[in-house]
Protein backbone atom coordinates (compact mmCIF):
# COMPACT_ATOMS: atom_id res chain seq x y z
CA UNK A 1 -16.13 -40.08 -19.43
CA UNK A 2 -12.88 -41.41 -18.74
CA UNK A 3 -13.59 -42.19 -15.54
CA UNK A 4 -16.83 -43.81 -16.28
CA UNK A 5 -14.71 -45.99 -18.95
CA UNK A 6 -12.17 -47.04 -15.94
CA UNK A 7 -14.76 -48.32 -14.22
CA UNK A 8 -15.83 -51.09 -16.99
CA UNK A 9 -12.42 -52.05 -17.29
CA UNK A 10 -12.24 -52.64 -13.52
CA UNK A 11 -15.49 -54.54 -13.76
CA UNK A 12 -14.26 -57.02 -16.73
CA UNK A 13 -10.96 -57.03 -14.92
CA UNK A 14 -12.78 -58.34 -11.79
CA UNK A 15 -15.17 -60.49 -13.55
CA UNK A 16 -12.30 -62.06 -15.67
CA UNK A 17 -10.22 -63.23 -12.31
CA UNK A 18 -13.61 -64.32 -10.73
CA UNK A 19 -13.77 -66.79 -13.61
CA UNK A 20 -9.99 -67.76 -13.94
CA UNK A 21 -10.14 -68.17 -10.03
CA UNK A 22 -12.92 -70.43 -10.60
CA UNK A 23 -10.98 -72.24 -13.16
CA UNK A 24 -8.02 -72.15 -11.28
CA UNK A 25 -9.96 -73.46 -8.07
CA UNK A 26 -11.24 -76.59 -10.38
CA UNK A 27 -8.58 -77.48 -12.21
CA UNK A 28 -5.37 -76.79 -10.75
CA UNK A 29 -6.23 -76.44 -7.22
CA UNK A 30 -8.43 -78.58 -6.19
CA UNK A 31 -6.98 -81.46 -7.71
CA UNK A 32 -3.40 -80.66 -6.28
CA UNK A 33 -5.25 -81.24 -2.92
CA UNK A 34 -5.77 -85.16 -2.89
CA UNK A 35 -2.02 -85.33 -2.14
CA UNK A 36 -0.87 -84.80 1.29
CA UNK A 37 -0.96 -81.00 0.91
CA UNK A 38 -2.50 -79.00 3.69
CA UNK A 39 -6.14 -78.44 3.16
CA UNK A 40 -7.75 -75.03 2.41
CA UNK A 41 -8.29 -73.12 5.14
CA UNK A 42 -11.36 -70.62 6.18
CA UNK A 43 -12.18 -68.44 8.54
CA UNK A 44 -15.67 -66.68 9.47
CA UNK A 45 -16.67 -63.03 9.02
CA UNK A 46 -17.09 -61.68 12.42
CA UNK A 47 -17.67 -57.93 14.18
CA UNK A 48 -14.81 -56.65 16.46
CA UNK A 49 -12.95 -53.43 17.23
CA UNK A 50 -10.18 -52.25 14.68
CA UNK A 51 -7.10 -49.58 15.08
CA UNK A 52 -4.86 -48.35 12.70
CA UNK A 53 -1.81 -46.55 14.65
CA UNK A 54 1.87 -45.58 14.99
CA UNK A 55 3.80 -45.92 18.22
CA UNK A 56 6.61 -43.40 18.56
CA UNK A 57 8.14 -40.89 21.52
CA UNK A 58 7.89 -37.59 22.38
CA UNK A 59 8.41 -34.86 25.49
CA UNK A 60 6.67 -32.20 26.50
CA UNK A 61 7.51 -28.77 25.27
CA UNK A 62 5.88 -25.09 26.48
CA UNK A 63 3.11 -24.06 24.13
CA UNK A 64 5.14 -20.59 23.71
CA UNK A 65 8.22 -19.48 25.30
CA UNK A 66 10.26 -16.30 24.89
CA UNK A 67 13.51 -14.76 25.73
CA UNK A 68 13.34 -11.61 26.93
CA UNK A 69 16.03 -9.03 26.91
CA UNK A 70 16.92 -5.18 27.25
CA UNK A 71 17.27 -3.15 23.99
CA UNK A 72 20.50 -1.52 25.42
CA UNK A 73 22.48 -2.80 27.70
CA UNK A 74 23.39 -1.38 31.30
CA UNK A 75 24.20 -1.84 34.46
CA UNK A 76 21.89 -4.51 36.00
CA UNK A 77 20.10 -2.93 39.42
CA UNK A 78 17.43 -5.56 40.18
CA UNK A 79 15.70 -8.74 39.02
CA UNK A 80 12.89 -9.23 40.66
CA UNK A 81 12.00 -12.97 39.63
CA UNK A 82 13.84 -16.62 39.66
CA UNK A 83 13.06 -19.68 37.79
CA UNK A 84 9.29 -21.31 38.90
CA UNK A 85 7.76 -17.80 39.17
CA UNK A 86 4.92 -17.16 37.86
CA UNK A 87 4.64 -13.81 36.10
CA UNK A 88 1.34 -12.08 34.05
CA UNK A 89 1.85 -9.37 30.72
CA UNK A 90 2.92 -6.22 31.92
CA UNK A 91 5.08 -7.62 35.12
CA UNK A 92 8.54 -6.10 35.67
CA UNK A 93 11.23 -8.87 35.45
CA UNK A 94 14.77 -6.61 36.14
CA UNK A 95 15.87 -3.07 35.65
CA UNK A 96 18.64 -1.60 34.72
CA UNK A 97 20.44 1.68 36.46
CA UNK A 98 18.14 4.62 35.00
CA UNK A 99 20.54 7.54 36.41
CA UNK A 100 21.21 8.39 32.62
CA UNK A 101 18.26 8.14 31.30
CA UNK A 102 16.37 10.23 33.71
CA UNK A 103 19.09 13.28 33.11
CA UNK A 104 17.98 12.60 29.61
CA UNK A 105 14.37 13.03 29.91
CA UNK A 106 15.02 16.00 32.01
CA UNK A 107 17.45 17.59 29.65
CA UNK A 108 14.56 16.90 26.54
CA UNK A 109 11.91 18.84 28.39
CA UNK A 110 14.21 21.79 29.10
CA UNK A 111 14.39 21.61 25.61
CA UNK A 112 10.87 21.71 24.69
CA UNK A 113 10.42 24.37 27.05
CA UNK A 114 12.78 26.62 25.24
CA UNK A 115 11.48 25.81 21.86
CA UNK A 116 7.94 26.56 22.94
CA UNK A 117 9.15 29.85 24.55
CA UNK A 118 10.81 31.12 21.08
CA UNK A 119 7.50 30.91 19.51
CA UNK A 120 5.24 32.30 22.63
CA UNK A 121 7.30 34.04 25.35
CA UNK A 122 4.20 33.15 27.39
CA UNK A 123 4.18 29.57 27.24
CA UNK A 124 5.29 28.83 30.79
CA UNK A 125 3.16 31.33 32.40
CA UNK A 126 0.19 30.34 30.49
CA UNK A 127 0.90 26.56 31.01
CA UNK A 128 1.45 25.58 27.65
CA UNK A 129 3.36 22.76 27.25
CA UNK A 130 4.46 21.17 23.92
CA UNK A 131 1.77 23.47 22.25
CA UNK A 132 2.43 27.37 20.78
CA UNK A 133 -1.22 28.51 21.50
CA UNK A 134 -1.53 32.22 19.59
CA UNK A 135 2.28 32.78 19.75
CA UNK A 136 3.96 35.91 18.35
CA UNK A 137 5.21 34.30 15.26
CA UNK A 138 1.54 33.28 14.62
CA UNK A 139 0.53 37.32 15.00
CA UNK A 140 3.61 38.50 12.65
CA UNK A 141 2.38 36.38 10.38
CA UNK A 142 -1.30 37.14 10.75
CA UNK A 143 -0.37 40.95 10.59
CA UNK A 144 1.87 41.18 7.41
CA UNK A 145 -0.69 39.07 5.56
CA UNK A 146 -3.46 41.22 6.42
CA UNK A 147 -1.41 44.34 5.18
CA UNK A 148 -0.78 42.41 2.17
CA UNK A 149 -4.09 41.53 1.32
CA UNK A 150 -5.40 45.05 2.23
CA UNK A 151 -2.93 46.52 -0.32
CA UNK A 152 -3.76 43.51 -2.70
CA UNK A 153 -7.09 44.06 -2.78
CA UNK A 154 -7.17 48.10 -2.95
CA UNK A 155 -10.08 50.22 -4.26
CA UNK A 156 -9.89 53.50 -5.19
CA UNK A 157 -12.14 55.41 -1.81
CA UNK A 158 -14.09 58.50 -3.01
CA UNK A 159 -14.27 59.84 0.30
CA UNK A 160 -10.56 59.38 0.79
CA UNK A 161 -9.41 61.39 -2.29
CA UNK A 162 -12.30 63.82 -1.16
CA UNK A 163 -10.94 64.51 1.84
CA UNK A 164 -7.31 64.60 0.06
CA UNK A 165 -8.44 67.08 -2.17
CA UNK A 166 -10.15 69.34 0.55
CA UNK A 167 -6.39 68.81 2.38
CA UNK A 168 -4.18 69.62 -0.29
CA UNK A 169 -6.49 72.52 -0.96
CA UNK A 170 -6.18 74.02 2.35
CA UNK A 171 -2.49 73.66 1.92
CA UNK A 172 -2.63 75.05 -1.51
CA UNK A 173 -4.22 77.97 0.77
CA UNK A 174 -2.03 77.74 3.58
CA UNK A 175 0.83 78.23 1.20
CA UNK A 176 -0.46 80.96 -1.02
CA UNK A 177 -1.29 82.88 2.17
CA UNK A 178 2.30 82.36 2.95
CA UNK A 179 3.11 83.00 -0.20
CA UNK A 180 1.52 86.42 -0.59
CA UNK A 181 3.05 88.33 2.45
CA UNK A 182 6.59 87.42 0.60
CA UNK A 183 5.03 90.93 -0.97
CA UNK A 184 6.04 91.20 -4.53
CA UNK A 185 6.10 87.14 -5.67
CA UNK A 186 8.42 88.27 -8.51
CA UNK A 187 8.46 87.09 -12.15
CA UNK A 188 10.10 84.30 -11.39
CA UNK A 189 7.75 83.46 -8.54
CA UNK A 190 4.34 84.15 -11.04
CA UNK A 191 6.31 82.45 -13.47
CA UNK A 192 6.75 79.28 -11.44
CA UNK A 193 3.41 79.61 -9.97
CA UNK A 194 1.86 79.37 -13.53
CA UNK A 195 4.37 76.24 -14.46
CA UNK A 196 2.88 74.58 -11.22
CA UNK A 197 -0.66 75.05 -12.04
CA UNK A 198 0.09 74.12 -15.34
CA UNK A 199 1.66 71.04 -14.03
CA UNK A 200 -1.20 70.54 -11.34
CA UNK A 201 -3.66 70.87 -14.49
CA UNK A 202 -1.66 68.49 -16.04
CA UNK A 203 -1.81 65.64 -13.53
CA UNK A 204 -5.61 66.27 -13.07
CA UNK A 205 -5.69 65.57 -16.40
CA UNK A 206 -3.47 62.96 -16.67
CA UNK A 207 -4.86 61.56 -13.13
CA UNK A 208 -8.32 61.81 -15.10
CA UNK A 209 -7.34 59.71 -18.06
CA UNK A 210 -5.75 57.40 -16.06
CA UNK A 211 -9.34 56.57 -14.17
CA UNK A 212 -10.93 56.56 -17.39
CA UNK A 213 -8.45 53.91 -19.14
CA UNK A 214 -8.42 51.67 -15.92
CA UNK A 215 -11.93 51.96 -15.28
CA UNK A 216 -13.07 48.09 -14.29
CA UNK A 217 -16.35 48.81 -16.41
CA UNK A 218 -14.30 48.51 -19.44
CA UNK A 219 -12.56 45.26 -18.34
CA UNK A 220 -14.30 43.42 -20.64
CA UNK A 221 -12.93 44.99 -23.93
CA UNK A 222 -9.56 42.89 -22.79
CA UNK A 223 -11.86 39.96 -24.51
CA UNK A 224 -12.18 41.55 -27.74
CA UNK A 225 -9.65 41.37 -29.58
CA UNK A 226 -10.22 44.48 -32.03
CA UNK A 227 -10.65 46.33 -28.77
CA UNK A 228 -7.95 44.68 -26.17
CA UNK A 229 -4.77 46.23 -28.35
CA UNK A 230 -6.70 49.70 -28.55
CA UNK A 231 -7.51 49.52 -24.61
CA UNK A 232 -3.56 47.90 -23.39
CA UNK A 233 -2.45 50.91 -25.82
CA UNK A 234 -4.46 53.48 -23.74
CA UNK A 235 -4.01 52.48 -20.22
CA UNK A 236 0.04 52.08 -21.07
CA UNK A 237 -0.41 55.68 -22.41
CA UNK A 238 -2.41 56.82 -19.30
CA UNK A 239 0.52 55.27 -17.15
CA UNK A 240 3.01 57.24 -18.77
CA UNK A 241 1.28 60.75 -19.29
CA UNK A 242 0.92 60.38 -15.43
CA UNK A 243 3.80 59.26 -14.30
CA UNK A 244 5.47 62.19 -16.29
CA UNK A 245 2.62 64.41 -15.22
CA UNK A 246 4.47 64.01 -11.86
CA UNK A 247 7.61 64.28 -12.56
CA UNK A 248 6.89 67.28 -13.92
CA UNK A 249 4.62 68.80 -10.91
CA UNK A 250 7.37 67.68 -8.55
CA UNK A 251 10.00 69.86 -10.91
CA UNK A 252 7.11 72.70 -11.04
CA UNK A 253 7.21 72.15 -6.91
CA UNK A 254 10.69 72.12 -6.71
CA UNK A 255 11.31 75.27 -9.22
CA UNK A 256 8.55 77.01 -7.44
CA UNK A 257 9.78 76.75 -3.98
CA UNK A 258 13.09 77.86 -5.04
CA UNK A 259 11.40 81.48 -5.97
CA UNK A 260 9.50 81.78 -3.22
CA UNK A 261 12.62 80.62 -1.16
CA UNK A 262 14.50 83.32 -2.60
CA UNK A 263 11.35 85.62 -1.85
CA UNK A 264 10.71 85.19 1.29
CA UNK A 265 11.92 81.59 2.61
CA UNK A 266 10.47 82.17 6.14
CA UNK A 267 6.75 82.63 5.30
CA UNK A 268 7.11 79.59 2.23
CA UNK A 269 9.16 76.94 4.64
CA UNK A 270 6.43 77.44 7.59
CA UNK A 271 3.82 75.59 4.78
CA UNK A 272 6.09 73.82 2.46
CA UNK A 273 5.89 70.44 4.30
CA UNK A 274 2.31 70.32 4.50
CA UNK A 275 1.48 71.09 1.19
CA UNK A 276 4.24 68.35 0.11
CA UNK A 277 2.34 66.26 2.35
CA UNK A 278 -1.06 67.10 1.69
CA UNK A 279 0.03 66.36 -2.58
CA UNK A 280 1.35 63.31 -1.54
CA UNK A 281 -1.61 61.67 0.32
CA UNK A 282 -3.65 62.65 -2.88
CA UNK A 283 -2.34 61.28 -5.10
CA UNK A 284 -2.06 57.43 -2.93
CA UNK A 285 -5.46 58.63 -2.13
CA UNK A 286 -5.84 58.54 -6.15
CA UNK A 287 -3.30 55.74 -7.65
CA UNK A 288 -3.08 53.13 -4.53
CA UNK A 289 -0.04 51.44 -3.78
CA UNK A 290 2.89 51.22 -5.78
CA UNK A 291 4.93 47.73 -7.19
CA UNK A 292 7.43 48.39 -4.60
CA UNK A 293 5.16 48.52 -1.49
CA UNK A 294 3.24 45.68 -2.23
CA UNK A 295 6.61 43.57 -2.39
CA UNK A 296 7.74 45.14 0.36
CA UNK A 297 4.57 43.89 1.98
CA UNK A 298 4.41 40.34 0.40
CA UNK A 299 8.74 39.83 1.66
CA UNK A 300 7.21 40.89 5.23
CA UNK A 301 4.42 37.62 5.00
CA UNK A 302 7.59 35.06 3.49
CA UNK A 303 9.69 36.58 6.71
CA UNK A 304 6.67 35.65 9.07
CA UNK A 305 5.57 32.31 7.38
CA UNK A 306 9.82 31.38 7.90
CA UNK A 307 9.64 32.23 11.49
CA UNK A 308 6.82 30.58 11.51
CA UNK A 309 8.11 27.26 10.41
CA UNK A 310 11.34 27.28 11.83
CA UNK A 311 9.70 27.74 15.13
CA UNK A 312 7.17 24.89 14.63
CA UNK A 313 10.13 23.06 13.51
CA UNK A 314 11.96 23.83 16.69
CA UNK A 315 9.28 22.72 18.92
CA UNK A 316 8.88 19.20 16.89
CA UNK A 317 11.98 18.51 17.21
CA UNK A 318 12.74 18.82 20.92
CA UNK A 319 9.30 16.72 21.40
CA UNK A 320 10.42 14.25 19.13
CA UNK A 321 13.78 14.40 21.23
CA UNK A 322 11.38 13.98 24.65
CA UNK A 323 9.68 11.25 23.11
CA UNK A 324 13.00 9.28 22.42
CA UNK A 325 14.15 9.66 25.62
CA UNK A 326 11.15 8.84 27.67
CA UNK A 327 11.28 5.53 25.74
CA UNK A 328 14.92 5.26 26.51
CA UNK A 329 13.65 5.45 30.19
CA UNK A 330 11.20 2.93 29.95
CA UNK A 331 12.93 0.35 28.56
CA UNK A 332 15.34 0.52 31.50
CA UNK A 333 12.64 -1.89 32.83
CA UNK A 334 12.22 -5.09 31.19
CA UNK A 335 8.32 -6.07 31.08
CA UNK A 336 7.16 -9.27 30.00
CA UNK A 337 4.48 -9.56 27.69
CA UNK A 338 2.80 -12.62 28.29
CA UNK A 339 1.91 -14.52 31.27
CA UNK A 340 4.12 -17.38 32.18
CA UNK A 341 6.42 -19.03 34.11
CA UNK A 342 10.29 -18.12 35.08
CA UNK A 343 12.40 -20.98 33.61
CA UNK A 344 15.39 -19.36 33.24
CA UNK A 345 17.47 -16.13 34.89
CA UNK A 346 21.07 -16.04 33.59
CA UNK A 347 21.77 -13.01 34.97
CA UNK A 348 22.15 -11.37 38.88
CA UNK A 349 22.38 -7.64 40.16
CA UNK A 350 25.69 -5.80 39.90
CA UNK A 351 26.34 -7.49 36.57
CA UNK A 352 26.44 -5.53 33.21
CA UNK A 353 23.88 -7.04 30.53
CA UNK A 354 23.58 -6.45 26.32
CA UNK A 355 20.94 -7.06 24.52
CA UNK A 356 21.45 -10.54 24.63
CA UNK A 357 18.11 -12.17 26.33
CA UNK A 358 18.85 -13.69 30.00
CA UNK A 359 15.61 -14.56 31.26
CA UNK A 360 12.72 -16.87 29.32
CA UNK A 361 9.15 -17.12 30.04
CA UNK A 362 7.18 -20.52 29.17
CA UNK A 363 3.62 -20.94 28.93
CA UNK A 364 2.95 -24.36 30.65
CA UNK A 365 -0.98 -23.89 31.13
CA UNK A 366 -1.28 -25.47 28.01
CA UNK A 367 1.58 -28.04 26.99
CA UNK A 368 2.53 -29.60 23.54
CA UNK A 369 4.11 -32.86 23.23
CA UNK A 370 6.96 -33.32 20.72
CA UNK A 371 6.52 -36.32 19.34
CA UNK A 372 8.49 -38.21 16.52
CA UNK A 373 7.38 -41.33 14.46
CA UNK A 374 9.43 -43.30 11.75
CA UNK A 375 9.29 -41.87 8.21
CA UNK A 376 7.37 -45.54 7.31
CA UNK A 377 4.60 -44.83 9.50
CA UNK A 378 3.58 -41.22 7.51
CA UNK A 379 0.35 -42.49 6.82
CA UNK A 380 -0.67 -42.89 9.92
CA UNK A 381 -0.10 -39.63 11.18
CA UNK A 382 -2.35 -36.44 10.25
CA UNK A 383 -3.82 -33.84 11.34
CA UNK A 384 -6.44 -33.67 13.98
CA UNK A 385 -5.15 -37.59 14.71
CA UNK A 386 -6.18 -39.16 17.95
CA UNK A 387 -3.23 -39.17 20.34
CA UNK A 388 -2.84 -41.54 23.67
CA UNK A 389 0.41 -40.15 25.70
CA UNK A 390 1.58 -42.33 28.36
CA UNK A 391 4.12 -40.22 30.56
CA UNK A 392 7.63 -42.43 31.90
CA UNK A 393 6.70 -40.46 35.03
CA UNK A 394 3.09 -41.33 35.48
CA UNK A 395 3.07 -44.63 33.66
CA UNK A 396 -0.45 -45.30 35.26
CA UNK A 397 -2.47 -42.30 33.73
CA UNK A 398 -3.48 -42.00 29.76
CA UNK A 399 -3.39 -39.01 29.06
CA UNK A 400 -5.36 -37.73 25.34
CA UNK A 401 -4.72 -35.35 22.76
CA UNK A 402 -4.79 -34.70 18.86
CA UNK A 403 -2.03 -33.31 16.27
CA UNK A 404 -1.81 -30.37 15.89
CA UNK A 405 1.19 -29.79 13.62
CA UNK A 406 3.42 -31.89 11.10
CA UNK A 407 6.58 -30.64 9.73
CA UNK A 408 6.43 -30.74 6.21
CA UNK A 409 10.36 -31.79 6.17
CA UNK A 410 11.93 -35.23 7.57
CA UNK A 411 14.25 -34.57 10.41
CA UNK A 412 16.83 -37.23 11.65
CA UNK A 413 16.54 -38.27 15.38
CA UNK A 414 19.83 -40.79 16.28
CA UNK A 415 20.22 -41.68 12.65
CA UNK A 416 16.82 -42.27 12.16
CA UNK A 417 14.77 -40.91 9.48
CA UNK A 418 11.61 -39.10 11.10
CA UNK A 419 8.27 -37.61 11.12
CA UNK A 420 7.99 -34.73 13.42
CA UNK A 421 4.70 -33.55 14.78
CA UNK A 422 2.94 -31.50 18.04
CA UNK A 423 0.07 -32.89 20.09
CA UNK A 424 -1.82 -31.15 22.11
CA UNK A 425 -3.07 -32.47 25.01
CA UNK A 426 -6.83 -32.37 25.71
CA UNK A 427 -7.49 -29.81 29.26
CA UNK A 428 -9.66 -32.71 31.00
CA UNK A 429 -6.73 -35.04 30.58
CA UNK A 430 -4.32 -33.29 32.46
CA UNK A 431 -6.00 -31.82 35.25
CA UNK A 432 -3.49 -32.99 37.77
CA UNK A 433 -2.47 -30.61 40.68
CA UNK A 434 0.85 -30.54 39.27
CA UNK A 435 2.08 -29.22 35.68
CA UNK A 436 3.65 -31.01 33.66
CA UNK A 437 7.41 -30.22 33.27
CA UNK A 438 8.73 -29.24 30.14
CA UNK A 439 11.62 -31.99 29.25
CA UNK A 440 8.65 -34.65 30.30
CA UNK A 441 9.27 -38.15 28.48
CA UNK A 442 6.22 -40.00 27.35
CA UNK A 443 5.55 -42.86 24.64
CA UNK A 444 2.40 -41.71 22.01
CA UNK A 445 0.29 -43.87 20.37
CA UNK A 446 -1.36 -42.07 17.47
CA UNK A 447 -4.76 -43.36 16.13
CA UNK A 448 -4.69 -43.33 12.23
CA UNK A 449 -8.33 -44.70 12.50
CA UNK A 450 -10.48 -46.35 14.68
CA UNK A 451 -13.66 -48.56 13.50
CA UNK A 452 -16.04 -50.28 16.17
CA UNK A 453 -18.30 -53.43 16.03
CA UNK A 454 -17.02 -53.43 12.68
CA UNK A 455 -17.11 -56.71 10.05
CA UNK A 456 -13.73 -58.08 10.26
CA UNK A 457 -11.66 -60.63 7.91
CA UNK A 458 -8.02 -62.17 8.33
CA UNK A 459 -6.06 -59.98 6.11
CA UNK A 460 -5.23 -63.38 4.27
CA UNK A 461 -8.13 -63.37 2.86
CA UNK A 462 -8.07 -60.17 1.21
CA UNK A 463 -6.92 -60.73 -2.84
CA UNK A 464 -5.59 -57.29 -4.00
CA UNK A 465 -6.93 -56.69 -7.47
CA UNK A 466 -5.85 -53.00 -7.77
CA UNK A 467 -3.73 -50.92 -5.77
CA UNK A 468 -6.91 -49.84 -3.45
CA UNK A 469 -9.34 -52.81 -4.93
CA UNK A 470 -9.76 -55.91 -2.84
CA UNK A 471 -11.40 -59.48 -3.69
CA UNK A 472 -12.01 -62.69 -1.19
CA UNK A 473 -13.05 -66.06 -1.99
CA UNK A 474 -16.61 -66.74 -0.21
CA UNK A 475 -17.17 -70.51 0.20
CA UNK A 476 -20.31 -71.38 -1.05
CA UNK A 477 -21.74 -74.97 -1.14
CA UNK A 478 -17.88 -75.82 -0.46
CA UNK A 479 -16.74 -73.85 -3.22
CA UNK A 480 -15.25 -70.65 -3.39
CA UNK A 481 -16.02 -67.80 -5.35
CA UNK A 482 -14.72 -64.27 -5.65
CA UNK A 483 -16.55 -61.48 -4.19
CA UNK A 484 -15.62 -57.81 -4.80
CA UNK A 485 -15.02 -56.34 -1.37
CA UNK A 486 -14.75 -52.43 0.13
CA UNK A 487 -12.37 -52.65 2.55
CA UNK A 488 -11.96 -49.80 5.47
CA UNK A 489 -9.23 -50.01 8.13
CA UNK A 490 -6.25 -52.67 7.66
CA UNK A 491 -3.59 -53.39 10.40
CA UNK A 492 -1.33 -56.35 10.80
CA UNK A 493 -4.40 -59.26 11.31
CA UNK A 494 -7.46 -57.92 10.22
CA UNK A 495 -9.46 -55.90 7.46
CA UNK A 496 -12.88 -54.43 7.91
CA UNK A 497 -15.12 -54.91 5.34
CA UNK A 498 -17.32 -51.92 4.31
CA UNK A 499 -19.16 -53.81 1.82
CA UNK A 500 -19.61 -57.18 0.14
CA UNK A 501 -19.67 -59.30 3.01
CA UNK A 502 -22.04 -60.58 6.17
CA UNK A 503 -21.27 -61.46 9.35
CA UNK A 504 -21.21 -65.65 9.07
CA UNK A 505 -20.01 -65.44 5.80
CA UNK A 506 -17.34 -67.99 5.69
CA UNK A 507 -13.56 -66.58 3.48
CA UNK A 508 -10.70 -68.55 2.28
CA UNK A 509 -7.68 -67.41 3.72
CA UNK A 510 -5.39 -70.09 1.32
CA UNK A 511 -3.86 -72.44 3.66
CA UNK A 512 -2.34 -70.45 6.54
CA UNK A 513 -4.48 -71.07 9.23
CA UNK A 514 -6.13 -68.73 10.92
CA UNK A 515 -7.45 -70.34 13.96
């Protein structure tokens, strides 16, 4: 809307000087021209070529160029370019004395060697290099877990307490056999006889209620709560009564040995161990392992799972070691990246070097042009502009290119306030057998616009109405009158005329003459 409303006001604006132009033409100036004044001049609309441009300097300059250096310095050994080579990516420039850093690398895979060995004592002889295949730490690991998990995961075995039972019974009759040539047992001997089958009774019994309160068919009374306390209540019972059941079979044992012993202690000691034995298996046969076995078992897998890691952590560590110093060997020889050309060596064999870079590569295939215009000519300079180069060197070729880049900051060249910018020169322009030289002077001429065969006007005809809104005075029957104009492209003499105008029209230019 506003903008809509601007344009009325232009249009009144325009229409208003029209008429006080008119005025002015008729009453002021016309008049003032029967004296001896000079007469009005005029010139006629015609077609022609117009260029808007900036003149300014610049010199060629490699589209990329690097310095190249070592990382660590060295003894220099070689350099195997000078300045005007030309070089492609991967090219060694120089190397440096790699004595050092060879021992290095050697010293690193020793090292990796060893570590590998601690974790496989095979490695070398099965070629395994950097890698524990199925080392030994891997099988003491694999082993104590498996006894872990086998004790974890134990089930009472019917067959096993069978065959404990028929074991212990043949003991039992092993030793009673024994037992009974002692001739008279003794009171003491029937008397501790009777204790141990009392105690043996006993542990049956207790072994009995044990199964019952830990039978895993009653598991799920643990989720009823009137039942859970009534169930925890038996099984801790069921612990106790057997744990004390053998206590007390192992003092029945013990008591009963010593009267046999003191019967006959040949015939008793010939069985004693395998009926201790034979008891013994039954009841693991019967109960499973005990709290301190399986901890015994789980501290074996943490003791693995530690060798484990500290081996793995071994071996890492010398290959991260290897790694570092193969790099350390590599960059002994200084590559270039890029293809180019040698423009500078600052360095010779037999000298020590940093890491300060002493040779640089340029890229001249393609060249830029740094070129520099005065601050009051910014307008005329933008991207993608039109660029004619004319080289001090070759002052009969014209060479072409476009910007390419404007520095958003002002620099100062001799005092001068400047515009800096890079051209690029267009391929089919410079296909000369040489290359340009970097350091290459030239003068530029860049083309803020070009307009051909277009309608053309001395700017002194051109009546600014606006900043951006132009007017002229067309003569018609030998009066002027104002014409809104579009004007294009304006340098120092002419204007072109987009719209408004004809070719013949004949403009007042005031009275400079034009002719």
């Amino acid at each position: 809307m506003l903008h809509k409303k601007g344009i009325w006001i232009a249009l009144i604006i325009i229409i208003i000087a029209g008429g006080g132009g008119y005025t002015y033409y008729n009453n002021v100036y016309r008049p003032s021209q029967v004296t001896d004044e000079p007469a009005i001049q005029t010139a006629k609309v015609r077609t022609g070529d117009i260029i808007v441009s900036a003149g300014g300097a610049g010199a060629v300059i490699p589209a990329t160029e690097i310095d190249l250096g070592f990382r660590a310095g060295g003894a220099l050994v070689e350099v195997a370019v000078q300045v005007g080579d030309k070089v492609q990516a991967g090219d060694v420039l120089a190397q440096l004395d790699d004595t050092d850093a060879r021992k290095a690398v050697a010293l690193a895979e020793i090292q990796v060697a060893q570590a590998a060995l601690q974790g496989d004592p095979n490695a070398l002889t099965n070629n395994i290099s950097g890698e524990i295949a199925v080392s030994q730490v891997e099988i003491n690991l694999i082993s104590a877990q498996a006894k872990l998990d086998e004790l974890l995961d134990w089930q009472p075995d019917a067959d096993a307490i069978a065959l404990a039972e028929a074991n212990l019974a043949a003991a039992q009759a092993n030793y009673d056999t024994a037992v009974n040539k002692d001739a008279a047992a003794g009171n003491s001997v029937t008397s501790a006889r009777v204790n141990l089958e009392q105690a043996q009774s006993s542990l049956a019994d207790a072994q009995a209620a044990y199964n019952v309160a830990f039978d895993p068919g009653r598991d799920w009374e643990l989720n009823d709560p009137r039942r859970a306390t009534a169930l925890e209540n038996e099984r801790d019972a069921a612990i106790r009564n057997l744990e004390k059941a053998q206590g007390a079979l192992e003092i029945a044992q013990a008591n009963y040995y010593l009267a046999v012993g003191n019967v006959n202690n040949d015939s008793a000691a010939s069985v004693q161990a395998s009926l201790v034995n034979a008891e013994q298996s039954l009841v693991k046969a019967q109960t499973g392992p005990i709290d301190a076995e399986i901890e015994a078992a789980q501290l074996q897998v943490q003791q693995a799972q530690i060798g484990m890691a500290q081996a793995a952590l071994s071996l890492t560590q010398a290959q991260i070691n290897l790694e570092a110093a193969q790099e350390a060997l590599t960059q002994t020889a200084l590559v270039t990246p890029v293809d180019g050309v040698v423009v500078a060596v600052n360095a010779q064999p037999g000298e020590s070097v940093g890491a300060t870079p002493f040779i640089t590569i340029a890229d001249l295939t393609q060249p830029l042009l740094e070129v520099y215009v005065d601050e009051t000519d910014l307008d005329k300079i933008g991207l993608d502009y039109e660029v004619e180069v004319v080289f001090d060197a070759l002052p009969d070729d014209v060479f072409m290119g476009h910007v390419v880049q404007i520095d958003p900051k002002l620099t100062m060249v001799d005092g001068v306030t400047a515009v800096r910018g890079l051209v690029l020169l267009d391929p089919e322009s410079f296909s000369k057998p040489q290359t340009l030289p970097a350091g290459l002077n030239a003068a530029v001429e860049i083309i803020g616009g070009r307009a051909e065969g277009a309608l053309l006007v001395p700017v002194e005809a051109l009546r600014e109405l606006a900043p951006g809104q132009y007017a002229v005075f067309v003569m018609e029957n030998d009066e002027p009158v104002l014409r809104v104009v579009e004007v294009g492209l304006i340098d120092f003499t002419s204007a072109e005329i987009i719209s408004g105008l004809e070719r013949g029209d004949v403009v007042s230019t005031g009275i400079v003459d034009t002719e």
